[in-house]
N, C-alpha and C. Protein backbone atom coordinates (compact mmCIF):
# COMPACT_ATOMS: atom_id res chain seq x y z
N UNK A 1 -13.33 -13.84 8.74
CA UNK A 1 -12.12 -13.07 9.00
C UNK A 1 -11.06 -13.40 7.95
N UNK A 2 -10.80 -14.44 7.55
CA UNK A 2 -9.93 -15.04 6.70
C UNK A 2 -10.11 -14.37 5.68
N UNK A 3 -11.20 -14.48 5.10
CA UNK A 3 -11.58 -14.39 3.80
C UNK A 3 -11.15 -12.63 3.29
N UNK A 4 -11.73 -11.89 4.34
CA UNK A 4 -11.63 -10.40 4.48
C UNK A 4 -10.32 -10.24 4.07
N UNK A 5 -9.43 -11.08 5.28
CA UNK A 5 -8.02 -11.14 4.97
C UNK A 5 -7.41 -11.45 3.55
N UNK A 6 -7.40 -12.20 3.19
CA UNK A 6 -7.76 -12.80 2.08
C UNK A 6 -7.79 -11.67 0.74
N UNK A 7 -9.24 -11.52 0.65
CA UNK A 7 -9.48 -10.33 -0.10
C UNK A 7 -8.57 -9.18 -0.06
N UNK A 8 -7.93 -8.34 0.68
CA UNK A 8 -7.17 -7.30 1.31
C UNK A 8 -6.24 -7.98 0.10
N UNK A 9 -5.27 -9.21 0.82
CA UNK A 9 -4.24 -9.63 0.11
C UNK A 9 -4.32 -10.11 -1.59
N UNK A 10 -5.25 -10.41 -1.81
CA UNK A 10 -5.73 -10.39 -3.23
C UNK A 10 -5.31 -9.50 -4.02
N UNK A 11 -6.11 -8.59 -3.89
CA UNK A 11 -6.35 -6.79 -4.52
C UNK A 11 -4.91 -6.20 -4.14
N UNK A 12 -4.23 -6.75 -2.69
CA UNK A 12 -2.51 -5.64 -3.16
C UNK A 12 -1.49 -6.79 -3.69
N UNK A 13 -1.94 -8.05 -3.84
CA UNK A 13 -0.90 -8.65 -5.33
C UNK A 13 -1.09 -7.96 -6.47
N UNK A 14 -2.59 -8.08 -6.51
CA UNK A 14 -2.40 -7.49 -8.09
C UNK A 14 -2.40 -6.46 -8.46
N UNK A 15 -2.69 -5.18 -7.42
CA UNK A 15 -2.06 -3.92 -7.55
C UNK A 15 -0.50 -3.92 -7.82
N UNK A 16 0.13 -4.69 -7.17
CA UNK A 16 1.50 -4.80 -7.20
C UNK A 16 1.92 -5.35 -8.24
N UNK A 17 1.74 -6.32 -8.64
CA UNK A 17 1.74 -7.00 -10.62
C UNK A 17 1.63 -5.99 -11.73
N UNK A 18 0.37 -5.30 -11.70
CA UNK A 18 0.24 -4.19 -12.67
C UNK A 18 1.44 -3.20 -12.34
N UNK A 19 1.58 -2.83 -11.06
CA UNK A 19 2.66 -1.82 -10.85
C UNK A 19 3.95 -2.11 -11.24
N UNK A 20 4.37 -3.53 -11.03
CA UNK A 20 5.58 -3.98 -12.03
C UNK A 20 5.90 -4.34 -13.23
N UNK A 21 4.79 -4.44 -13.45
CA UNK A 21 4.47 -5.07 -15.31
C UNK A 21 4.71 -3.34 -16.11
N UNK A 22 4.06 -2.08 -15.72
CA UNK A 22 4.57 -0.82 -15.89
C UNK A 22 5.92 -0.56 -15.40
N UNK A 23 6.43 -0.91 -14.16
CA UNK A 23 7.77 -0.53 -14.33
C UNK A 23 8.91 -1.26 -15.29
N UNK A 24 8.10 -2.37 -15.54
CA UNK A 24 9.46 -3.05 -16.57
C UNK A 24 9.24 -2.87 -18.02
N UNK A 25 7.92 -2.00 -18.50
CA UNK A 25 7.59 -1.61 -19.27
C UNK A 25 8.31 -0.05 -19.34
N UNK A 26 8.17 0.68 -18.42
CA UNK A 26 9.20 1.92 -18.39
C UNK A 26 10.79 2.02 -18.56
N UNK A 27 11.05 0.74 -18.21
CA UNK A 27 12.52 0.51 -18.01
C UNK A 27 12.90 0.52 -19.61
N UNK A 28 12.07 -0.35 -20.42
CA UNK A 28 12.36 -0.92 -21.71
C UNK A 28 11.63 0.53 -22.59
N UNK A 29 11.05 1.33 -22.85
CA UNK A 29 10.67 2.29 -23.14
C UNK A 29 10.08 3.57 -22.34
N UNK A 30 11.00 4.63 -21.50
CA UNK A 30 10.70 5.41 -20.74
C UNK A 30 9.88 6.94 -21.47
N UNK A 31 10.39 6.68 -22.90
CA UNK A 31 8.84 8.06 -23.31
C UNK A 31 7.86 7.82 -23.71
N UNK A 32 7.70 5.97 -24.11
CA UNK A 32 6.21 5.62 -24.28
C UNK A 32 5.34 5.95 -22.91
N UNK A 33 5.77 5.86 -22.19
CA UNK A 33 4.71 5.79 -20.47
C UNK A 33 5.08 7.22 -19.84
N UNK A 34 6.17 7.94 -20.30
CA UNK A 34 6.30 9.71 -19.99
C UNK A 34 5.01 10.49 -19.97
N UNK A 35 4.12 10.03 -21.15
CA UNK A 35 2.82 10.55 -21.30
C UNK A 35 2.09 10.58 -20.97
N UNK A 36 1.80 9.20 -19.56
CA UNK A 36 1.04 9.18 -18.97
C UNK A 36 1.53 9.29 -17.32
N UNK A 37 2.65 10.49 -17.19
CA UNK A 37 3.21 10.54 -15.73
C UNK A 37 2.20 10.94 -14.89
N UNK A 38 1.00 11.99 -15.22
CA UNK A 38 0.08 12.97 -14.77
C UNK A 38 -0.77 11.33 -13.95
N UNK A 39 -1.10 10.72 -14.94
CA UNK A 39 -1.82 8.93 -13.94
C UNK A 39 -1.48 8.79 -13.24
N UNK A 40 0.28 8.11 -13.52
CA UNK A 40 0.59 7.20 -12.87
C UNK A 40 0.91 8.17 -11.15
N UNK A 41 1.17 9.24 -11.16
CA UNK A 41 1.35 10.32 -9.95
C UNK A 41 -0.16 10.17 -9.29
N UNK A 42 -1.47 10.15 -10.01
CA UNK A 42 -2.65 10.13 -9.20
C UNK A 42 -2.83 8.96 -8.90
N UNK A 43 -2.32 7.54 -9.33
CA UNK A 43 -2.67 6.84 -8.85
C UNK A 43 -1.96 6.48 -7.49
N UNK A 44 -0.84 7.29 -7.73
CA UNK A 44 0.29 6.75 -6.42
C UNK A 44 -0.32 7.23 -5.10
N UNK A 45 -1.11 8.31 -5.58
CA UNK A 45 -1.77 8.70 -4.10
C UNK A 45 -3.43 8.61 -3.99
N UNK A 46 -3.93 7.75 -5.07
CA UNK A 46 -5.44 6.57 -4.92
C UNK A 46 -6.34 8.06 -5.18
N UNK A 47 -6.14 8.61 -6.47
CA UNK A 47 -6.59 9.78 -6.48
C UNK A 47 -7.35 10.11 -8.36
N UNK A 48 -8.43 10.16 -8.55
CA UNK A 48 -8.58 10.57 -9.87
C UNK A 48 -7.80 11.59 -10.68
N UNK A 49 -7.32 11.41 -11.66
CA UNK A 49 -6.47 12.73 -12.38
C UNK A 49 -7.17 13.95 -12.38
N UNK A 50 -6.23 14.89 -11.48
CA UNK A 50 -6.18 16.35 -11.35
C UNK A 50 -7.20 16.72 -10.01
N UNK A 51 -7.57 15.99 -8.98
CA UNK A 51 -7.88 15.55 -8.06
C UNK A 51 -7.54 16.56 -6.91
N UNK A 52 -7.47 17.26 -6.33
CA UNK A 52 -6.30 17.59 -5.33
C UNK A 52 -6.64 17.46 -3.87
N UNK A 53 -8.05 16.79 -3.73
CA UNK A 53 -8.41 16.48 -2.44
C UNK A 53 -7.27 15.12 -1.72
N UNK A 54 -6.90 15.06 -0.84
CA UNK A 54 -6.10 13.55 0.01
C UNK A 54 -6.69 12.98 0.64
N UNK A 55 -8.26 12.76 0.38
CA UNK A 55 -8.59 11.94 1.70
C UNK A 55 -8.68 10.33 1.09
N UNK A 56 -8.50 10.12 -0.46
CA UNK A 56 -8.24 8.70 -0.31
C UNK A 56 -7.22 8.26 -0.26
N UNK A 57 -5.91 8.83 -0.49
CA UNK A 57 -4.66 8.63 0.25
C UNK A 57 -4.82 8.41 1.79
N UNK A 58 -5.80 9.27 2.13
CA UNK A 58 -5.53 9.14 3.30
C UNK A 58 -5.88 7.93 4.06
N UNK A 59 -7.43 7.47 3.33
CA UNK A 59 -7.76 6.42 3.87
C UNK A 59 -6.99 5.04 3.06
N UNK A 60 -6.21 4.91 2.32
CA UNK A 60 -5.34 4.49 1.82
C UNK A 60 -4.20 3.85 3.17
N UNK A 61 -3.85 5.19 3.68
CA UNK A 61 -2.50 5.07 4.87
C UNK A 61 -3.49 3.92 5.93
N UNK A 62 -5.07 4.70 6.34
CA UNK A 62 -5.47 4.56 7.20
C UNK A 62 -5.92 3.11 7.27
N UNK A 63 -6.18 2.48 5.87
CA UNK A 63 -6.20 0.74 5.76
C UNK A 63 -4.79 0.11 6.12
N UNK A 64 -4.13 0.99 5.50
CA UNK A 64 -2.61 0.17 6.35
C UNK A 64 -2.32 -0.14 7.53
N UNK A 65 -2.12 1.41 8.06
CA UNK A 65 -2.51 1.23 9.40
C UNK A 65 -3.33 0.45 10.47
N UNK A 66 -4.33 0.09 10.34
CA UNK A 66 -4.95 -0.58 10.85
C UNK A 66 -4.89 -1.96 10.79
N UNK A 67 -4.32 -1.97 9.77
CA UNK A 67 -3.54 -3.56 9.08
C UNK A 67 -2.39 -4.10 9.83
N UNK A 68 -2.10 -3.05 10.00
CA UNK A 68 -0.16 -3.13 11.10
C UNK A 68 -0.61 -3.26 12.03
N UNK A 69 -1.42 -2.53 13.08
CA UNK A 69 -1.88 -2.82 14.56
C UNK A 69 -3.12 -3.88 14.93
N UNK A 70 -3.51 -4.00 13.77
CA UNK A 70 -4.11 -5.65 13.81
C UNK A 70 -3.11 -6.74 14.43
N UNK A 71 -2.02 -6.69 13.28
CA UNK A 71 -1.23 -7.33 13.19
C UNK A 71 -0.51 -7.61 14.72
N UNK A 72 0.31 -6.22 15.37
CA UNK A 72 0.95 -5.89 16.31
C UNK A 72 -0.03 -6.18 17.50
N UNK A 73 -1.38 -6.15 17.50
CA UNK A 73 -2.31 -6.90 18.48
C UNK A 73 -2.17 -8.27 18.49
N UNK A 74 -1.97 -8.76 17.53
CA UNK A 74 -2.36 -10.60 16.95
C UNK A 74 -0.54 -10.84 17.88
N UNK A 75 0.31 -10.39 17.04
CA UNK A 75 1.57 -10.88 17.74
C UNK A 75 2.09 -10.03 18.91
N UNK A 76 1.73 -9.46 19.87
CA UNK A 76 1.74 -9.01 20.97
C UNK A 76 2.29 -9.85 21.92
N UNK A 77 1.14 -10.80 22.40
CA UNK A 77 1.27 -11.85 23.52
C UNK A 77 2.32 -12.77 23.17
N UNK A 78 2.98 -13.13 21.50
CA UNK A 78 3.61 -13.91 21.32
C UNK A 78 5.34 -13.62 21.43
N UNK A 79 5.14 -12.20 21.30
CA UNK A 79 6.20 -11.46 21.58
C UNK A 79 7.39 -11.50 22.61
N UNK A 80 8.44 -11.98 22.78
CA UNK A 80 9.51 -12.11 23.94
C UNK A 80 10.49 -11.12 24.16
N UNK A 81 10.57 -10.10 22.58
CA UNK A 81 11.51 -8.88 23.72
C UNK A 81 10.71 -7.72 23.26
N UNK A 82 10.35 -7.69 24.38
CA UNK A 82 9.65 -6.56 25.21
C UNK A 82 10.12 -5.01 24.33
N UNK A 83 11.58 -4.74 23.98
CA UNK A 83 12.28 -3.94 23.25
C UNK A 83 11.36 -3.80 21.39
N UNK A 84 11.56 -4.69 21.07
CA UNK A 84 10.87 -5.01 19.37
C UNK A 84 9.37 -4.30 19.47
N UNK A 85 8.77 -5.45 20.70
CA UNK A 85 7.41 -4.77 20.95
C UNK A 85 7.04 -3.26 21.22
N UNK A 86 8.05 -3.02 22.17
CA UNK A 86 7.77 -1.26 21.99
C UNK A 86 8.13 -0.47 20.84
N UNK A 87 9.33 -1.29 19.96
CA UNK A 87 9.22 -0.46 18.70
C UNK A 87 7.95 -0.33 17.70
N UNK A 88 7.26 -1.86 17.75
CA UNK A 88 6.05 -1.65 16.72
C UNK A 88 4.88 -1.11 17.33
N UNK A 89 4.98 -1.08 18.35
CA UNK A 89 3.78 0.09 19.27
C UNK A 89 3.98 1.28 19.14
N UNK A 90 5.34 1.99 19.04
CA UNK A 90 5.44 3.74 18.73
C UNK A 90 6.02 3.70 17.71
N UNK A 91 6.45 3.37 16.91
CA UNK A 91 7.40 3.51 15.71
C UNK A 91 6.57 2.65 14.47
């Protein structure tokens, strides 16, 4: 279980590294990386360029998701206002 965990958290550091290492690369030259907006738009939604199907976005949301109500299962019982808890159950 850990490890799974683990892995998950691995792969979205370093999604997230590359994604900032390009934004501070855009910041410092915004028409060197202009050229490649058509990417960086497919990648935002986990999609090959010119793509127009959503279902790996979708399953994208749908790893999240399931990530959050993992979560909201795991801290449930540990939970004391009852109020918070119903927010991360419908909201």
């Amino acid at each position: 279980m850990v490890e799974a965990l683990e892995f998950i958290e691995a792969n979205a550091r370093l999604i997230r590294l590359e994604a900032v290492k390009l934004m501070e690369f855009y910041q410092n030259n915004p028409q060197a990386l202009r050229v490649l907006l058509p990417e960086v738009k497919a990648l935002a939604v986990a999609l090959p360029v010119g793509q127009t199907d959503l279902r790996k976005q979708e399953e994208l949301n749908a790893l999240r998701d399931r990530l959050y109500r993992l979560h909201v299962r795991v801290k449930k019982p540990l939970e004391d206002n009852s109020a918070e808890a119903l927010r991360r159950e419908f909201f």
